[in-house]
C-alpha atoms as a PDB file:
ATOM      1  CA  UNK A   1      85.124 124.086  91.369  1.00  0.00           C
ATOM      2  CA  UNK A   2      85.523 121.277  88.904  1.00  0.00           C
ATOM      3  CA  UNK A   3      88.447 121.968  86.708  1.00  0.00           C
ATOM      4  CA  UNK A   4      90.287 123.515  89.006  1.00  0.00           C
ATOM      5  CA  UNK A   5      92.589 126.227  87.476  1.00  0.00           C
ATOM      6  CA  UNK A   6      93.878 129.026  89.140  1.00  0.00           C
ATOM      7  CA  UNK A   7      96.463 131.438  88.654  1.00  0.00           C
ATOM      8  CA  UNK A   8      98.036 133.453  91.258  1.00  0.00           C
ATOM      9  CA  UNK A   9     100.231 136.131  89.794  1.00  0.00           C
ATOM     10  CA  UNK A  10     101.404 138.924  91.673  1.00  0.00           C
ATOM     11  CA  UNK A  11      98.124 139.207  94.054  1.00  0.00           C
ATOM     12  CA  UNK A  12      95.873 138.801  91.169  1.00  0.00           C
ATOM     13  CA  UNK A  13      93.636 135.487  91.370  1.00  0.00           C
ATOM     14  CA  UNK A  14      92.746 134.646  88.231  1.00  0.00           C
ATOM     15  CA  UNK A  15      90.302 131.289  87.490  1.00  0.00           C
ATOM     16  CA  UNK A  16      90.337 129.204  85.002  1.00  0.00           C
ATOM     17  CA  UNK A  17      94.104 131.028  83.471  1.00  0.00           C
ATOM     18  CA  UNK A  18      96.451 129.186  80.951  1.00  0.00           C
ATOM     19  CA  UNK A  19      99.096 129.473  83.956  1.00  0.00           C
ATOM     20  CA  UNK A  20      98.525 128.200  87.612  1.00  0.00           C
ATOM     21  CA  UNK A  21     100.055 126.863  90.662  1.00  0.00           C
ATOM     22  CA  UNK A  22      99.428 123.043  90.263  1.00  0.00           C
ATOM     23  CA  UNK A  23     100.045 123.282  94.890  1.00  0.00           C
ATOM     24  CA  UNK A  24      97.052 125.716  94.997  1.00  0.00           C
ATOM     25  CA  UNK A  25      94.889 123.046  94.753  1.00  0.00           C
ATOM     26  CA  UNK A  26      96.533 121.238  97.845  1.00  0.00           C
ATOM     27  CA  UNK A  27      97.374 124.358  99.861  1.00  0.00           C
ATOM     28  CA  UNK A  28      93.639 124.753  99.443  1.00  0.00           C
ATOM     29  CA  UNK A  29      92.608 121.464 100.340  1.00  0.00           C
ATOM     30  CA  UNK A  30      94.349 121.938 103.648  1.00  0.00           C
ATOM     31  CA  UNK A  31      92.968 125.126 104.475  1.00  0.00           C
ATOM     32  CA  UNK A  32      89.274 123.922 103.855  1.00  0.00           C
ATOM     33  CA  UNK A  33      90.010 120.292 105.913  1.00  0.00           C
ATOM     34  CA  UNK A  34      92.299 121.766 108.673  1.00  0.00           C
ATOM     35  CA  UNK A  35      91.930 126.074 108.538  1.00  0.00           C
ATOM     36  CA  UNK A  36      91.086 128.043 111.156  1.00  0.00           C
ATOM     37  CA  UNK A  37      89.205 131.465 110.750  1.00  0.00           C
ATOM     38  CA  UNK A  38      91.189 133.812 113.219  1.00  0.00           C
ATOM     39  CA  UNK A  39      88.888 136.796 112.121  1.00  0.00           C
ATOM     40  CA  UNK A  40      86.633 137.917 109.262  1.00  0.00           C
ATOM     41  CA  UNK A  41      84.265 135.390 107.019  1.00  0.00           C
ATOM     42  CA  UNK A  42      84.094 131.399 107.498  1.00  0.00           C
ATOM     43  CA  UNK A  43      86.698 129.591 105.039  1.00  0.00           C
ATOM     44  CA  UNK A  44      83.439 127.883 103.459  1.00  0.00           C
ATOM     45  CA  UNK A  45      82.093 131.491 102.685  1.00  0.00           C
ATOM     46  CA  UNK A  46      85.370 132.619 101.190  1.00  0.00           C
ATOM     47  CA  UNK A  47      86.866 129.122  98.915  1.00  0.00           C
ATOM     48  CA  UNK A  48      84.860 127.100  96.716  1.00  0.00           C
ATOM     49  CA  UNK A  49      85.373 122.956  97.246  1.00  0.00           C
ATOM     50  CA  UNK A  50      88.448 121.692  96.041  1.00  0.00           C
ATOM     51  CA  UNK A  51      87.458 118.104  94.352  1.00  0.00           C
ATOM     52  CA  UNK A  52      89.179 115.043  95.352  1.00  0.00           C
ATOM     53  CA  UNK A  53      91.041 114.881  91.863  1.00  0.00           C
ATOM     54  CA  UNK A  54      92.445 118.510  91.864  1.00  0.00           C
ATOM     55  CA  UNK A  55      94.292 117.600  94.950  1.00  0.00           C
ATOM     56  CA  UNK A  56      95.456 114.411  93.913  1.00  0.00           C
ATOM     57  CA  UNK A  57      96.280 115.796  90.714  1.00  0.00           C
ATOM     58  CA  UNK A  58      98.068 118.385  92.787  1.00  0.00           C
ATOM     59  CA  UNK A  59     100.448 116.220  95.065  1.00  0.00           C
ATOM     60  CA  UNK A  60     100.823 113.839  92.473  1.00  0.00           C
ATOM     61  CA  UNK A  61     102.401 116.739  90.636  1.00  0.00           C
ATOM     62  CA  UNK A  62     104.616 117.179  93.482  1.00  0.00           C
ATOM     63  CA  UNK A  63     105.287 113.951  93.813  1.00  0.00           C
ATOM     64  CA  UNK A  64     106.691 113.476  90.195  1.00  0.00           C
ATOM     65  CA  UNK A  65     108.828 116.479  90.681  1.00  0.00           C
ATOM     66  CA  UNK A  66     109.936 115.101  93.822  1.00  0.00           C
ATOM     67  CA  UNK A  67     111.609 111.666  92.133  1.00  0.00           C
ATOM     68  CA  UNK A  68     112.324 112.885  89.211  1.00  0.00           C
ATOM     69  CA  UNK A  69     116.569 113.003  88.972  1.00  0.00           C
ATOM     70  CA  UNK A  70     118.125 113.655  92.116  1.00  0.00           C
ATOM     71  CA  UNK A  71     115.265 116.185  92.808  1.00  0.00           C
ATOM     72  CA  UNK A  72     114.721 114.543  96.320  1.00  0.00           C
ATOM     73  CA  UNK A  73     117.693 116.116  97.391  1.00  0.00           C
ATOM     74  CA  UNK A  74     117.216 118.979  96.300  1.00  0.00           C
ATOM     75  CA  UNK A  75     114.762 119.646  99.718  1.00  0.00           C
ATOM     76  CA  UNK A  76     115.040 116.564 101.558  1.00  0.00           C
ATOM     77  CA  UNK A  77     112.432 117.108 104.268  1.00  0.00           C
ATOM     78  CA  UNK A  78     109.946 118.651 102.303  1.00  0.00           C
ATOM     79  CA  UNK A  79     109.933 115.722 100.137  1.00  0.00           C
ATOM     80  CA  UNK A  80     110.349 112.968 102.240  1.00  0.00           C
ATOM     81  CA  UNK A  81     106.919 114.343 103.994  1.00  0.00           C
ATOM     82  CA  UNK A  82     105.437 114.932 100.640  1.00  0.00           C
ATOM     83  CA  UNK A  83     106.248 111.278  99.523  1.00  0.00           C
ATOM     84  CA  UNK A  84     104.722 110.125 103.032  1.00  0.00           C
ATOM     85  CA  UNK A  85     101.461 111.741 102.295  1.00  0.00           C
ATOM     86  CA  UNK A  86     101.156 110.128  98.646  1.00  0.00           C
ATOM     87  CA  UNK A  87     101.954 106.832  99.218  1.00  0.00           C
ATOM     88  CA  UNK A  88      99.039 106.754 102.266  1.00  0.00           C
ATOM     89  CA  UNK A  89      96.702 107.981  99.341  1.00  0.00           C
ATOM     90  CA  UNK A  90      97.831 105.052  97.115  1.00  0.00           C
ATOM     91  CA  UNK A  91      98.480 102.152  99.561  1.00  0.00           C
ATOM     92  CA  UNK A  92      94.913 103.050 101.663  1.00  0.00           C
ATOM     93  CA  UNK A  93      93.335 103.884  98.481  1.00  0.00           C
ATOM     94  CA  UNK A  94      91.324 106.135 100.574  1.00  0.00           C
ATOM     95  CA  UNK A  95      89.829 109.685  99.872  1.00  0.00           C
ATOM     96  CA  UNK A  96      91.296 110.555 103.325  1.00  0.00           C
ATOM     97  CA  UNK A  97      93.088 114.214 103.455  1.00  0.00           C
ATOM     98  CA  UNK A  98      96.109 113.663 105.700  1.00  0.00           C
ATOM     99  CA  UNK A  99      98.891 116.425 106.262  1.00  0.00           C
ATOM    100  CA  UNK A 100     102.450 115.920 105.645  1.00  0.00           C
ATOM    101  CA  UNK A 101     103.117 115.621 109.352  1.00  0.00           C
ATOM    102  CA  UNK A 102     100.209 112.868 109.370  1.00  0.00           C
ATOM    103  CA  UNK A 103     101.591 111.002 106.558  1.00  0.00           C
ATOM    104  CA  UNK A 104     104.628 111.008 108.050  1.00  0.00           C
ATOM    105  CA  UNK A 105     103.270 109.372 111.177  1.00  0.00           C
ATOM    106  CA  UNK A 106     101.492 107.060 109.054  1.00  0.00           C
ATOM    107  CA  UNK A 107     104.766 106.136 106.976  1.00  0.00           C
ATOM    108  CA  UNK A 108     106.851 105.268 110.000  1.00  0.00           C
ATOM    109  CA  UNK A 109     103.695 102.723 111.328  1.00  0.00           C
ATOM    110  CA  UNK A 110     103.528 101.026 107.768  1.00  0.00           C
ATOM    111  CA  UNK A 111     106.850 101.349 105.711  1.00  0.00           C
ATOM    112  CA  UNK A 112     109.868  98.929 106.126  1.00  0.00           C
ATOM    113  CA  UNK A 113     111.816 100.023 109.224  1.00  0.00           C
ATOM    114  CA  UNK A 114     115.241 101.036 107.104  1.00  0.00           C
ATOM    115  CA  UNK A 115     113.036 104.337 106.398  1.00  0.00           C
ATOM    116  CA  UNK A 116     111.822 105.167 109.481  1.00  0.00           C
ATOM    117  CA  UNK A 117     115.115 107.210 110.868  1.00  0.00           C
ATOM    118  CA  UNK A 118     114.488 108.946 107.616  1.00  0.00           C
ATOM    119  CA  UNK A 119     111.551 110.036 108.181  1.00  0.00           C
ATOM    120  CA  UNK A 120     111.487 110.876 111.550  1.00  0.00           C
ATOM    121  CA  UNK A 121     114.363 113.156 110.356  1.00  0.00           C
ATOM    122  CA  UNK A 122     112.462 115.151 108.220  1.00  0.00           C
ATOM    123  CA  UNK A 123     109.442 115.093 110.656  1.00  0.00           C
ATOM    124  CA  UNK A 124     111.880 116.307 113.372  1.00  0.00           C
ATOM    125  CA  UNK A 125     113.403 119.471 110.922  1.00  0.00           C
ATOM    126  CA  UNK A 126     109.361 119.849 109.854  1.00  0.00           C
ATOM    127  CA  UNK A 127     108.476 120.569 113.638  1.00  0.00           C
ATOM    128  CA  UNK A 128     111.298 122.461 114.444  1.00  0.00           C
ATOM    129  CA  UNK A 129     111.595 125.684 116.033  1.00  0.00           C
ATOM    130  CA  UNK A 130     114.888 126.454 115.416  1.00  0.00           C
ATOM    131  CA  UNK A 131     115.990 128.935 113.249  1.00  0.00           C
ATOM    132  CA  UNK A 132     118.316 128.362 110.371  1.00  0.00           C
ATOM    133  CA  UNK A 133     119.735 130.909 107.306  1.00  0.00           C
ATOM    134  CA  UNK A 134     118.461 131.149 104.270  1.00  0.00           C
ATOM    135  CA  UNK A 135     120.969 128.582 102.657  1.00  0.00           C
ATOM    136  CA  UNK A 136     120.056 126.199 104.822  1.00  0.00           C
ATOM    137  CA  UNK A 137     116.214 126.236 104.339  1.00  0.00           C
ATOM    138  CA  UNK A 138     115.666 123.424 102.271  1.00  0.00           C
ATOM    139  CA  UNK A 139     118.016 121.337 103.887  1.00  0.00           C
ATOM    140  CA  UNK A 140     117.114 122.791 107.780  1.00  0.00           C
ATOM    141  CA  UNK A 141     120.157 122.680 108.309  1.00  0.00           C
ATOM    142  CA  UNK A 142     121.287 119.126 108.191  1.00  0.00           C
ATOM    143  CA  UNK A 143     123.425 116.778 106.400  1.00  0.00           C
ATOM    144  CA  UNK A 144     121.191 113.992 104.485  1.00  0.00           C
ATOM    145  CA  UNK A 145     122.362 110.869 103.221  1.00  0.00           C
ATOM    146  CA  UNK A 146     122.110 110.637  99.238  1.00  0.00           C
ATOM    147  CA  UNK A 147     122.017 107.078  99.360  1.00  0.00           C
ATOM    148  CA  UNK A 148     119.393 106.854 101.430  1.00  0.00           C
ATOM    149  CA  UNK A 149     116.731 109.689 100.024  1.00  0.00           C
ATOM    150  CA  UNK A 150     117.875 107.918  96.455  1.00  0.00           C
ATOM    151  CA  UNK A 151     116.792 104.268  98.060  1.00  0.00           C
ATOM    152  CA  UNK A 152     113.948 105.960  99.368  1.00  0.00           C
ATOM    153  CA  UNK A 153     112.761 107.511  96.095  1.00  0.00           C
ATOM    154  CA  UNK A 154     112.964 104.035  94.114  1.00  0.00           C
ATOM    155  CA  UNK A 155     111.306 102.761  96.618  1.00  0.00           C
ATOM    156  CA  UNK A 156     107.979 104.523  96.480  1.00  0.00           C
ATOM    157  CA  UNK A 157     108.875 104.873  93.112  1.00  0.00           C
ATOM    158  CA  UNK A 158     107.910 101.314  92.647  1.00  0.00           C
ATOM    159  CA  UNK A 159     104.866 101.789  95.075  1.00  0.00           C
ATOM    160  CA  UNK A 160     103.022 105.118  93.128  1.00  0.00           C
ATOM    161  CA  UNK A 161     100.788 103.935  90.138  1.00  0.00           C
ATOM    162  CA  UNK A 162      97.621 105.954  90.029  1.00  0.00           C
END
């Protein structure tokens, strides 16, 4: 599927629609590179490929929501993983499909050691099985330094030129 463009509007998939989900294309990625068929036809059988640019296209879009303002905070775990996963795409310059748990993992082997309590933060709230309310979701629950998620987003910031 070249040009990826889907909509997904109240159960109705619609291709190639004015309005989409720019994370379908990364949510799909994952499910063709990682899913598991618990019953009924093979993934391969049931989603077209998802090209290398749609994804990229579709966590860079993330990403620039991400560090845009004070966004970061916004949903600190979520984005410090997110953030993780793009800057392995742009430091490797690899074509390598890595979850946000594995970019994580890769972050705290390769990025300056002031972010690594960061991110194994967010990894820990990311893996967690405990159950917080609703207005705690995006945090999970925790306090997160500003200063820190704010240092962190200049800092990739700087890194992220595609």
């Amino acid at each position: 599927m070249n040009n990826f463009n889907v909509a997904l509007l109240n159960g109705t998939v619609t291709y190639g629609a004015a309005q989409f989900d720019s994370d379908l294309p990364a949510h799909l990625m994952c499910v063709k590179k990682r899913g598991i068929c618990l019953y009924g036809m093979a993934i391969d059988d049931v989603f077209g490929d998802v090209s290398w640019q749609s994804f990229l296209t579709s966590v860079m879009d993330d990403f620039n929501w991400i560090v845009e303002s004070e966004n970061i905070c916004e949903s600190p775990y979520y984005s410090v993983l997110n953030i993780c996963r793009v800057l392995q795409i742009i430091v490797e310059k690899n074509k390598k499909y890595l979850s946000k748990y594995e970019g994580a993992i890769w972050a705290i082997e390769h990025l300056p050691s002031e972010y690594t309590s960061l991110v194994q933060k967010a990894l820990e709230v990311y893996a967690s099985n405990e159950t917080v309310d609703e207005c705690e979701r995006k945090t999970g629950g925790f306090d997160w330094d500003t200063a820190v998620l704010m240092a962190f987003r200049d800092y990739t910031m700087e890194r992220v030129t595609i």
